[in-house]
C-alpha atoms as a PDB file:
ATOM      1  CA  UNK A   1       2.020   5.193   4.862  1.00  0.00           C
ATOM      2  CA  UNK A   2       5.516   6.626   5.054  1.00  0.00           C
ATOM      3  CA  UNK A   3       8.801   5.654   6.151  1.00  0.00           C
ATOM      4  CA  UNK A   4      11.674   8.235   6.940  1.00  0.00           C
ATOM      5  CA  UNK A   5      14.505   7.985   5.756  1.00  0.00           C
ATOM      6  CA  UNK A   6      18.230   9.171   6.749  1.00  0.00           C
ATOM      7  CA  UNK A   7      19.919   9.045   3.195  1.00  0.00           C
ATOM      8  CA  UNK A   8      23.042  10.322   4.986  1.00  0.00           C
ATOM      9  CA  UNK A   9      23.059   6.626   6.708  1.00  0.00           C
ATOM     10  CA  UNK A  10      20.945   4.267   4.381  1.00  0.00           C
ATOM     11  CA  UNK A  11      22.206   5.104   0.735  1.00  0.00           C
ATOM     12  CA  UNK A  12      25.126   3.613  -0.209  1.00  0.00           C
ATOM     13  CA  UNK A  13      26.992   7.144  -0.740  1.00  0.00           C
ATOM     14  CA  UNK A  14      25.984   8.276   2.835  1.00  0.00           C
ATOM     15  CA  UNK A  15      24.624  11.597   0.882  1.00  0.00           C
ATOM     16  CA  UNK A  16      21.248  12.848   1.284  1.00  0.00           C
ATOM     17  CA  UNK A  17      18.699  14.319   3.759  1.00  0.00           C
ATOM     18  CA  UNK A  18      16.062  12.633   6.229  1.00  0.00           C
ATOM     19  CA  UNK A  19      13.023  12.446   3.780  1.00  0.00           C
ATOM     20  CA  UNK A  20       9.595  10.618   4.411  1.00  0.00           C
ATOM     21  CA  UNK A  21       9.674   8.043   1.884  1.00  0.00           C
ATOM     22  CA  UNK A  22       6.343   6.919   0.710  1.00  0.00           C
ATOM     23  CA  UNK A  23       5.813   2.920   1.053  1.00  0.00           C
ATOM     24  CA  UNK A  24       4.095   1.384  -1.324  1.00  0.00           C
ATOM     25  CA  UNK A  25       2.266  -2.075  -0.106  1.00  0.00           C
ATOM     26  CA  UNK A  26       0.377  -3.259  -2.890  1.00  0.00           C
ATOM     27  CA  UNK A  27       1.047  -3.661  -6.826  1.00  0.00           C
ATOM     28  CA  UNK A  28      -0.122   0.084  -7.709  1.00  0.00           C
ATOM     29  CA  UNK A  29       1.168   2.658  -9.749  1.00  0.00           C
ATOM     30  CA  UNK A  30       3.878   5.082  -9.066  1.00  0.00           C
ATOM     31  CA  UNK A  31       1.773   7.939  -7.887  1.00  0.00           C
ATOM     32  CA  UNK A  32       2.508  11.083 -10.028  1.00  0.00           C
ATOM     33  CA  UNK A  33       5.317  12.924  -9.862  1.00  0.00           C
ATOM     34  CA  UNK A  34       6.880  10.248  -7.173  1.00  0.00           C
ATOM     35  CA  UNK A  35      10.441   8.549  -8.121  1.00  0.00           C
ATOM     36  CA  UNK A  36      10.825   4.876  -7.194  1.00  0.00           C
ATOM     37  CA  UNK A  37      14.454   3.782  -4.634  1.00  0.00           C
ATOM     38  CA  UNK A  38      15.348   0.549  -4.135  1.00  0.00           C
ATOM     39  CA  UNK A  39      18.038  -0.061  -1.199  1.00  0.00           C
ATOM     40  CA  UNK A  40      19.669   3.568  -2.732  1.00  0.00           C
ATOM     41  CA  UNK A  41      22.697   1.432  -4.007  1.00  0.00           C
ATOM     42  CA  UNK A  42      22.965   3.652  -7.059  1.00  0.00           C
ATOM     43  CA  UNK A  43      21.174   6.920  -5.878  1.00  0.00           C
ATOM     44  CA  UNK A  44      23.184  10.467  -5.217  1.00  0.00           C
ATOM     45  CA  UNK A  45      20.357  12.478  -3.949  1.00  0.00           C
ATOM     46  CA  UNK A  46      19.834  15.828  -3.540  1.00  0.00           C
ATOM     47  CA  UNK A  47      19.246  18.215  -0.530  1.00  0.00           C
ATOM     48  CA  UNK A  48      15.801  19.007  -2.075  1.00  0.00           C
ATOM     49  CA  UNK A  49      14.979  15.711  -3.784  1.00  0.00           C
ATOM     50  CA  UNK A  50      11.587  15.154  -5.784  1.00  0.00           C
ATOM     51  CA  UNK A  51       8.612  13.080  -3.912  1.00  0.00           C
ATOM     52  CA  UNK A  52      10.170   9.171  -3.192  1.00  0.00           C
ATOM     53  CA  UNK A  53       8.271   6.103  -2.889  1.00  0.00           C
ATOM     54  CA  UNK A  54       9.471   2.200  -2.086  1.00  0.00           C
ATOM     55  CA  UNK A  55       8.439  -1.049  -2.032  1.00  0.00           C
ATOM     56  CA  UNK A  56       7.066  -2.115   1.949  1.00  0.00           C
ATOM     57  CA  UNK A  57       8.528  -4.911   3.602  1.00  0.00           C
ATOM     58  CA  UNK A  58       5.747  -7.225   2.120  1.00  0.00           C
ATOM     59  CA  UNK A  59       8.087  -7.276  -1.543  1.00  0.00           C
ATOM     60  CA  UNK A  60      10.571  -8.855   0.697  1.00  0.00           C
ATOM     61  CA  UNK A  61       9.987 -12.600  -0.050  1.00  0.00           C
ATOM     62  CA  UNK A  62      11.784 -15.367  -1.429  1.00  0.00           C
ATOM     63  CA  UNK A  63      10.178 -19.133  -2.436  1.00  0.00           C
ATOM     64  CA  UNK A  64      10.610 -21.585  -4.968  1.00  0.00           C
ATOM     65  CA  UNK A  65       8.121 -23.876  -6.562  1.00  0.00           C
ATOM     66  CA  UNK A  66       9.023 -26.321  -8.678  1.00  0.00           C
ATOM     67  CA  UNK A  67      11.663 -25.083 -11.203  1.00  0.00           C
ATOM     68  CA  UNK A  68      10.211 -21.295 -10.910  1.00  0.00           C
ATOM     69  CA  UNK A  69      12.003 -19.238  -8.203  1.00  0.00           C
ATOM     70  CA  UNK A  70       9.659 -16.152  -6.982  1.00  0.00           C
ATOM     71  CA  UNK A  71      11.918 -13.314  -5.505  1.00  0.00           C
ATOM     72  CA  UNK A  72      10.091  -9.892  -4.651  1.00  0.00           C
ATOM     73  CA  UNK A  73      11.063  -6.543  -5.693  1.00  0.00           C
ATOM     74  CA  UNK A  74      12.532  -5.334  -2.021  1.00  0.00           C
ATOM     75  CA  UNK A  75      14.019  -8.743  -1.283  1.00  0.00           C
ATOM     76  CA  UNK A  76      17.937  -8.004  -0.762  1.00  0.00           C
ATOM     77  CA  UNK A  77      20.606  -9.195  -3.045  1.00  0.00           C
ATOM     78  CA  UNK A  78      22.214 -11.163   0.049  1.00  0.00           C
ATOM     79  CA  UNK A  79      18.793 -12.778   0.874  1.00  0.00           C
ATOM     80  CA  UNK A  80      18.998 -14.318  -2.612  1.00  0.00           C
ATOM     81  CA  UNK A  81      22.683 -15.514  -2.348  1.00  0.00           C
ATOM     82  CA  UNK A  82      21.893 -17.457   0.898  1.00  0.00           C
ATOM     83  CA  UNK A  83      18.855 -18.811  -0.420  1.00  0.00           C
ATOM     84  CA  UNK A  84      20.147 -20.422  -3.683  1.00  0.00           C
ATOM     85  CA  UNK A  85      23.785 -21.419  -1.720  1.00  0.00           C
ATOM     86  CA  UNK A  86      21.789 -23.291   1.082  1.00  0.00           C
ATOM     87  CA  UNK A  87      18.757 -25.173  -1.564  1.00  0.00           C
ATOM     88  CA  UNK A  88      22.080 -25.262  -4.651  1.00  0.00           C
ATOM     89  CA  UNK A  89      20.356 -23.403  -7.140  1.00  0.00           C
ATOM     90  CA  UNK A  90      22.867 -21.906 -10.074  1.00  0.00           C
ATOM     91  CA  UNK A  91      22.752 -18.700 -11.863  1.00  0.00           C
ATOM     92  CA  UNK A  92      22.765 -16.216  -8.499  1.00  0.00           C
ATOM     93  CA  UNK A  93      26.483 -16.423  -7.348  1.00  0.00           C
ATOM     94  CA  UNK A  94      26.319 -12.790  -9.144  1.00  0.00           C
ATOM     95  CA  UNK A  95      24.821 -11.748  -6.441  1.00  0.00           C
ATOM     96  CA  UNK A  96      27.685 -11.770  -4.252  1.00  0.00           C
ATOM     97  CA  UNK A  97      29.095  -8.594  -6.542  1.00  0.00           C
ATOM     98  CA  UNK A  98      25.794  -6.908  -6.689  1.00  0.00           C
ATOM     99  CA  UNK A  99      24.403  -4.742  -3.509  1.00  0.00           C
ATOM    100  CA  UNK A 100      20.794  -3.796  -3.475  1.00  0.00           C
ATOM    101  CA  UNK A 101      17.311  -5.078  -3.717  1.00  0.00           C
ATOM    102  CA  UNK A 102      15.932  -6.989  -6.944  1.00  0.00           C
ATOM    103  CA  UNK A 103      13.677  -4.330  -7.879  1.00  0.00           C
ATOM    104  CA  UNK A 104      16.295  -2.252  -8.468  1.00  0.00           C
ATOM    105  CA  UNK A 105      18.596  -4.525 -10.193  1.00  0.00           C
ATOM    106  CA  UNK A 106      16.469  -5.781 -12.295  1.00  0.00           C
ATOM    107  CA  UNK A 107      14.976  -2.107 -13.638  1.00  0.00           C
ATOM    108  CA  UNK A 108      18.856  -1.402 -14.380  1.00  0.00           C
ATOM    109  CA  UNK A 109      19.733  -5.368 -15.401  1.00  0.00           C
ATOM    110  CA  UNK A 110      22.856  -4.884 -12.850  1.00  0.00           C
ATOM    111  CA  UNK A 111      25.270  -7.345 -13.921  1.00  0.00           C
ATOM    112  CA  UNK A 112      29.181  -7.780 -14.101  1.00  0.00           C
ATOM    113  CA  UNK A 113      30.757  -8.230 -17.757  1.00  0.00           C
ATOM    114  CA  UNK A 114      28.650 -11.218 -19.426  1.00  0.00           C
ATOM    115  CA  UNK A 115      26.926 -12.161 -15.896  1.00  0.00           C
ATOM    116  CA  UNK A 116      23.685  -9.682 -15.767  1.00  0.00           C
ATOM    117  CA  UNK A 117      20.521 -10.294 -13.541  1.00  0.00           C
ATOM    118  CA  UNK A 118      18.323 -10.995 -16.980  1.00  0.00           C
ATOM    119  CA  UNK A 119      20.655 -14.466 -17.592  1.00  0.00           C
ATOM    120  CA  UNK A 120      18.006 -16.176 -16.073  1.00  0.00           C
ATOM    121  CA  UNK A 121      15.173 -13.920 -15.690  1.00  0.00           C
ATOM    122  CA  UNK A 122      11.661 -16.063 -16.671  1.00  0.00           C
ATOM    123  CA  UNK A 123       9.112 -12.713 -16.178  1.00  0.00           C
ATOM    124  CA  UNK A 124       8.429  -9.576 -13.866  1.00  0.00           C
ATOM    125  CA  UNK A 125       5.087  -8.706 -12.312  1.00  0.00           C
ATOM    126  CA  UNK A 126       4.545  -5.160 -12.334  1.00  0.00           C
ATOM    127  CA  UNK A 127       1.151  -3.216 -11.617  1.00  0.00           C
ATOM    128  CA  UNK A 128      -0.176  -4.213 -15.064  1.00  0.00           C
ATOM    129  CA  UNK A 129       0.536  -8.260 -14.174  1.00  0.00           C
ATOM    130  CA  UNK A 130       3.512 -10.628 -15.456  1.00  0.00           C
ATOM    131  CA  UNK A 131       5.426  -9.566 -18.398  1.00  0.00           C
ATOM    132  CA  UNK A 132       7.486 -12.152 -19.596  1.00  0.00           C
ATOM    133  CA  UNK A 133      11.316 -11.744 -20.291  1.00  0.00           C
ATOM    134  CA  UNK A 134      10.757 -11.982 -23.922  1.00  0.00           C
ATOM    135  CA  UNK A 135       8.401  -9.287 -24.322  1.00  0.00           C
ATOM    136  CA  UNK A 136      10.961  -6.796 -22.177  1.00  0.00           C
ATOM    137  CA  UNK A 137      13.943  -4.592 -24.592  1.00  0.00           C
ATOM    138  CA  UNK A 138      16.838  -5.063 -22.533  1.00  0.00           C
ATOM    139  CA  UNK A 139      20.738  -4.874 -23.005  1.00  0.00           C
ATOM    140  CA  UNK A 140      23.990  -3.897 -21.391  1.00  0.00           C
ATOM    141  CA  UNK A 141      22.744  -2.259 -17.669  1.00  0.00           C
ATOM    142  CA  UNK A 142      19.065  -1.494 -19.064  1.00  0.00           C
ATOM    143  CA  UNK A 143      15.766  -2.762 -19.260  1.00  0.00           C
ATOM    144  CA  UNK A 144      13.218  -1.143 -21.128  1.00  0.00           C
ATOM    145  CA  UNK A 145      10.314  -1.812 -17.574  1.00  0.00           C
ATOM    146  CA  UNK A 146       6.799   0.002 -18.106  1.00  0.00           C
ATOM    147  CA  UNK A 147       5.866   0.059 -14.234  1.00  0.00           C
ATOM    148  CA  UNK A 148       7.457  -0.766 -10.654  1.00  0.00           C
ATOM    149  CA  UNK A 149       8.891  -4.441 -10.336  1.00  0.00           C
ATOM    150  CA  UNK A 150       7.332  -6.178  -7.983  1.00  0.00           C
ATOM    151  CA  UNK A 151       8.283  -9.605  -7.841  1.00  0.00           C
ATOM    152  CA  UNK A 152       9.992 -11.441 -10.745  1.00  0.00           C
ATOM    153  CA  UNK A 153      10.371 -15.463 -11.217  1.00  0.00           C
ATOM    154  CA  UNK A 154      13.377 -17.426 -12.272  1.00  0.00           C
ATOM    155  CA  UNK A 155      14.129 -20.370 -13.781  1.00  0.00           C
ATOM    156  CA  UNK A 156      16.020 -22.990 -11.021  1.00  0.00           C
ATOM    157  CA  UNK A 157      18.591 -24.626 -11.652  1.00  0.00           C
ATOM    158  CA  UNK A 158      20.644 -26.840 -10.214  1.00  0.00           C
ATOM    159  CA  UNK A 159      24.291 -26.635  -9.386  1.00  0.00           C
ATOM    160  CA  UNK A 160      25.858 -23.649  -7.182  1.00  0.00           C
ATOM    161  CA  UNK A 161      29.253 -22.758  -8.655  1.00  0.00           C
ATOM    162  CA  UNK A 162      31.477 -21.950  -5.284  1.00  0.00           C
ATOM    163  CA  UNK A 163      34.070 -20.903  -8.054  1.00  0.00           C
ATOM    164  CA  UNK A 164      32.117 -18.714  -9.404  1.00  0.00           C
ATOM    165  CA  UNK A 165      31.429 -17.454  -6.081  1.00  0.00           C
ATOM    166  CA  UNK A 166      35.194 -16.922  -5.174  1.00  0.00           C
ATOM    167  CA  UNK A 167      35.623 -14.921  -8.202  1.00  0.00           C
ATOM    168  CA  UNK A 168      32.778 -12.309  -7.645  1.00  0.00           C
ATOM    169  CA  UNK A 169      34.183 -12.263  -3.783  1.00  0.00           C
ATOM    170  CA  UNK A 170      37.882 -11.558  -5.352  1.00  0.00           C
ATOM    171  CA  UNK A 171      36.181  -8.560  -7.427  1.00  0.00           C
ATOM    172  CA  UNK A 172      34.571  -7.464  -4.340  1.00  0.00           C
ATOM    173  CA  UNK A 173      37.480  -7.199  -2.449  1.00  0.00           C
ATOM    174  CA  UNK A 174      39.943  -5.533  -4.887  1.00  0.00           C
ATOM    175  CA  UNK A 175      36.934  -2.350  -4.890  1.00  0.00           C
ATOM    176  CA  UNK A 176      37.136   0.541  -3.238  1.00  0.00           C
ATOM    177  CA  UNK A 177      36.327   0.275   0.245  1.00  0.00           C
ATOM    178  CA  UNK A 178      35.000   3.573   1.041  1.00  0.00           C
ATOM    179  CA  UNK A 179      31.143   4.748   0.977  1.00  0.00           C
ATOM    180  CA  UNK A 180      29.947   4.852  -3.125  1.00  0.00           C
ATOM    181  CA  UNK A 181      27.746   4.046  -5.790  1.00  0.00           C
ATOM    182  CA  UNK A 182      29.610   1.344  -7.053  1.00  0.00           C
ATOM    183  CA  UNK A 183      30.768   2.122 -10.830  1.00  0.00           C
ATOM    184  CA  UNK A 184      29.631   6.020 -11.843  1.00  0.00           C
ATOM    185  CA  UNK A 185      29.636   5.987 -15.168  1.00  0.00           C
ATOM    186  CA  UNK A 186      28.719   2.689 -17.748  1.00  0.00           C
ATOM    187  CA  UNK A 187      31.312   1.672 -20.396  1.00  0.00           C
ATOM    188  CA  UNK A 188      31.089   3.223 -23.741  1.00  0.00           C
ATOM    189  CA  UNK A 189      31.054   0.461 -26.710  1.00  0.00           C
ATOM    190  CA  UNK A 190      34.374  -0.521 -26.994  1.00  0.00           C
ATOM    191  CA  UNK A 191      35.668   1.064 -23.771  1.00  0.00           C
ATOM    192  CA  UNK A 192      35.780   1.064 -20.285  1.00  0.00           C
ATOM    193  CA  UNK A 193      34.786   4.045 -17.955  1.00  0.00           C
ATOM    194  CA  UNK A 194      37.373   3.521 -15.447  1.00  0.00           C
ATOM    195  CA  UNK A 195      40.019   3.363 -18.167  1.00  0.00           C
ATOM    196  CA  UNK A 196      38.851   6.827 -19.842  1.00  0.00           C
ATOM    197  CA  UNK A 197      38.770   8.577 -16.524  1.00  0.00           C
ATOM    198  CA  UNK A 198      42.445   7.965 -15.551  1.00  0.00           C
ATOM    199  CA  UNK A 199      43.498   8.884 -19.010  1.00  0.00           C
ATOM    200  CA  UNK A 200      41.783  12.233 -18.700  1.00  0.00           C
ATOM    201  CA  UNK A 201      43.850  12.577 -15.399  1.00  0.00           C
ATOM    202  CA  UNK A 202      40.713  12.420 -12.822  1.00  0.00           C
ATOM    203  CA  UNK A 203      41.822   9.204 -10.987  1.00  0.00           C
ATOM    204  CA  UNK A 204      42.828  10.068  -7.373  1.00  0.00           C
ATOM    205  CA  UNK A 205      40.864  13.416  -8.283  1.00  0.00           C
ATOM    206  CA  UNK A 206      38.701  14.751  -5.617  1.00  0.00           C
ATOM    207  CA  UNK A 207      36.588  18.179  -4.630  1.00  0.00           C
ATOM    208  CA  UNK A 208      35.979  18.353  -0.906  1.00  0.00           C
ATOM    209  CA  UNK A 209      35.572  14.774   0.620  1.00  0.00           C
ATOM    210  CA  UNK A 210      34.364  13.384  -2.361  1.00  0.00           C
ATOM    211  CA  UNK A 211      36.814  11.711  -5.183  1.00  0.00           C
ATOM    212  CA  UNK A 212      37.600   9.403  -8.015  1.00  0.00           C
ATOM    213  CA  UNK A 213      39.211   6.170  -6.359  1.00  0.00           C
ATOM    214  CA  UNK A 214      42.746   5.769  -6.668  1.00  0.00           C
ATOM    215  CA  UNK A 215      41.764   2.180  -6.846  1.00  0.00           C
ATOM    216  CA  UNK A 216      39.491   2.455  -9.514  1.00  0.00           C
ATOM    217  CA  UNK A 217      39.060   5.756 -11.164  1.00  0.00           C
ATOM    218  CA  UNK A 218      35.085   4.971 -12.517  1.00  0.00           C
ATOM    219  CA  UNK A 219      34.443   4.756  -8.212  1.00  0.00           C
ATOM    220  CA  UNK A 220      33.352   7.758  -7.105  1.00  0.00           C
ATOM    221  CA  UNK A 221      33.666   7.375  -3.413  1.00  0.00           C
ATOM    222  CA  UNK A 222      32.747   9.457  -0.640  1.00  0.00           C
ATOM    223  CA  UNK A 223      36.202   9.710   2.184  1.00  0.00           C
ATOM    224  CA  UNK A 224      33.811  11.027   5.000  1.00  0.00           C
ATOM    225  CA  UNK A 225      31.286  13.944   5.314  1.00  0.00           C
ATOM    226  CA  UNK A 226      31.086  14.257   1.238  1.00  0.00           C
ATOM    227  CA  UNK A 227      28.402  16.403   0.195  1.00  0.00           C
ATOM    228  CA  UNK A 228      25.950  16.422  -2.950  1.00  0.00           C
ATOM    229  CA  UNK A 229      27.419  19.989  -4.529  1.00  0.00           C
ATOM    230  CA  UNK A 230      30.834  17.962  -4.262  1.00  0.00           C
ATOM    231  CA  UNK A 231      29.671  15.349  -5.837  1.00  0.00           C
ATOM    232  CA  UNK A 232      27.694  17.043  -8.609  1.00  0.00           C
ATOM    233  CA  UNK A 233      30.882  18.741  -8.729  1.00  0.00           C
ATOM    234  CA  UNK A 234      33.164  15.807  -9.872  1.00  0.00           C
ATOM    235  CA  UNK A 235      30.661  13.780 -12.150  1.00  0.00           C
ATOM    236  CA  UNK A 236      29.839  17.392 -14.261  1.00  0.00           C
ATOM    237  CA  UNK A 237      33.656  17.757 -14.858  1.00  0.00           C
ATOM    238  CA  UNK A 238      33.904  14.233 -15.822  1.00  0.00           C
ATOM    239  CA  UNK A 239      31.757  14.490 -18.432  1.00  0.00           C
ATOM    240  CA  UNK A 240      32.235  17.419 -19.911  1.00  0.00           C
ATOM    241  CA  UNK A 241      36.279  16.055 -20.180  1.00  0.00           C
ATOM    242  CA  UNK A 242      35.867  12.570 -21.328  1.00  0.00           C
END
């Protein structure tokens, strides 16, 4: 079964083409040659993109049972803020910074500074079963996953920090507010992206209707009708200058 898909309108960028996304409903491998997308949070794609698969609606699920919290692989960061706000479970007041679904988050340990989605990770289930967190290689925005994440389970605790939750919401709201990917590029030991791009004079800098925020120069954030090639564009000239 399939599911199209209006990248211009669902990713997070508004880049991309109507493609008919392949919807995976049961723990199974990737089929070969297929890339997995989450809620395209983090995703430039391309006019001619390789074959895409997701999770189906049926990943979208979140319960708790005793001190285990299950959460499945296409359920949205939002659902899981609500959830642990209204039954005062600590630990997921990240979410608040993080858009996206947990498959997604997980497979790239999305986090902000010290606060990452692994914190408080227990295990994943994947197409080969549960894996638990100790048997994963994961650091700073990366996880070392052999499969698809599925559903993962995490420990409950008590104690919702509504601080903690006014912070992330003050982050939010000093980002750029135009269409992106969030941060482009990950910090270098010992550095930050954002900082290295405005020293290299690319802050503000933009080809066609894409550009590096003026707000924060590691955004890169689309001003309205931004294409792919413009993107491409900026993030190869980055590089090859920082």
């Amino acid at each position: 079964m399939t599911k199209n898909i209006h990248f211009s309108s669902y990713s997070s960028l508004k880049i991309g083409p109507s493609v008919d996304v392949l919807l995976l409903e049961t723990p199974q491998p990737l089929p070969r040659h297929h890339i997995i997308i989450g809620g395209a949070n983090n995703l430039l794609i391309s006019p001619t993109p390789p074959p895409l698969a997701m999770l189906d609606k049926a990943f979208d699920f979140i319960y708790q049972e005793g001190d285990i919290l299950h959460v499945g692989g296409a359920t949205p960061s939002g659902k899981m803020l609500s959830f642990a706000k209204k039954h005062n479970l600590a630990g997921f007041e990240l979410m608040q910074k993080l858009p996206g679904t947990l498959g997604g988050m997980v497979a790239m340990n999305a986090g902000l500074k010290e606060w990452e989605v692994f914190n408080n990770l227990r295990a994943i289930r994947t197409e080969n079963g549960w894996i638990d967190k100790s048997d994963i290689n994961h650091g700073y925005r990366f996880a070392n996953i052999d499969g698809i994440v599925y559903e993962a389970a995490f420990t409950c605790k008590e104690g919702f920090d509504e601080t903690l939750l006014a912070m992330f919401k003050q982050m939010r709201d000093n980002q750029p507010k135009e269409a992106s990917a969030g941060s482009c590029f990950k910090n270098p030991v010992g550095h930050y992206a954002g900082k290295l791009i405005e020293e290299a004079g690319f802050k503000g800098k933009r080809v066609g209707a894409m550009m590096f925020s003026p707000v924060h120069a590691n955004f890169l954030v689309n001003t309205g009708g931004g294409t792919f090639e413009e993107a491409f564009a900026l993030i190869t000239e980055v590089k090859a200058e920082v």
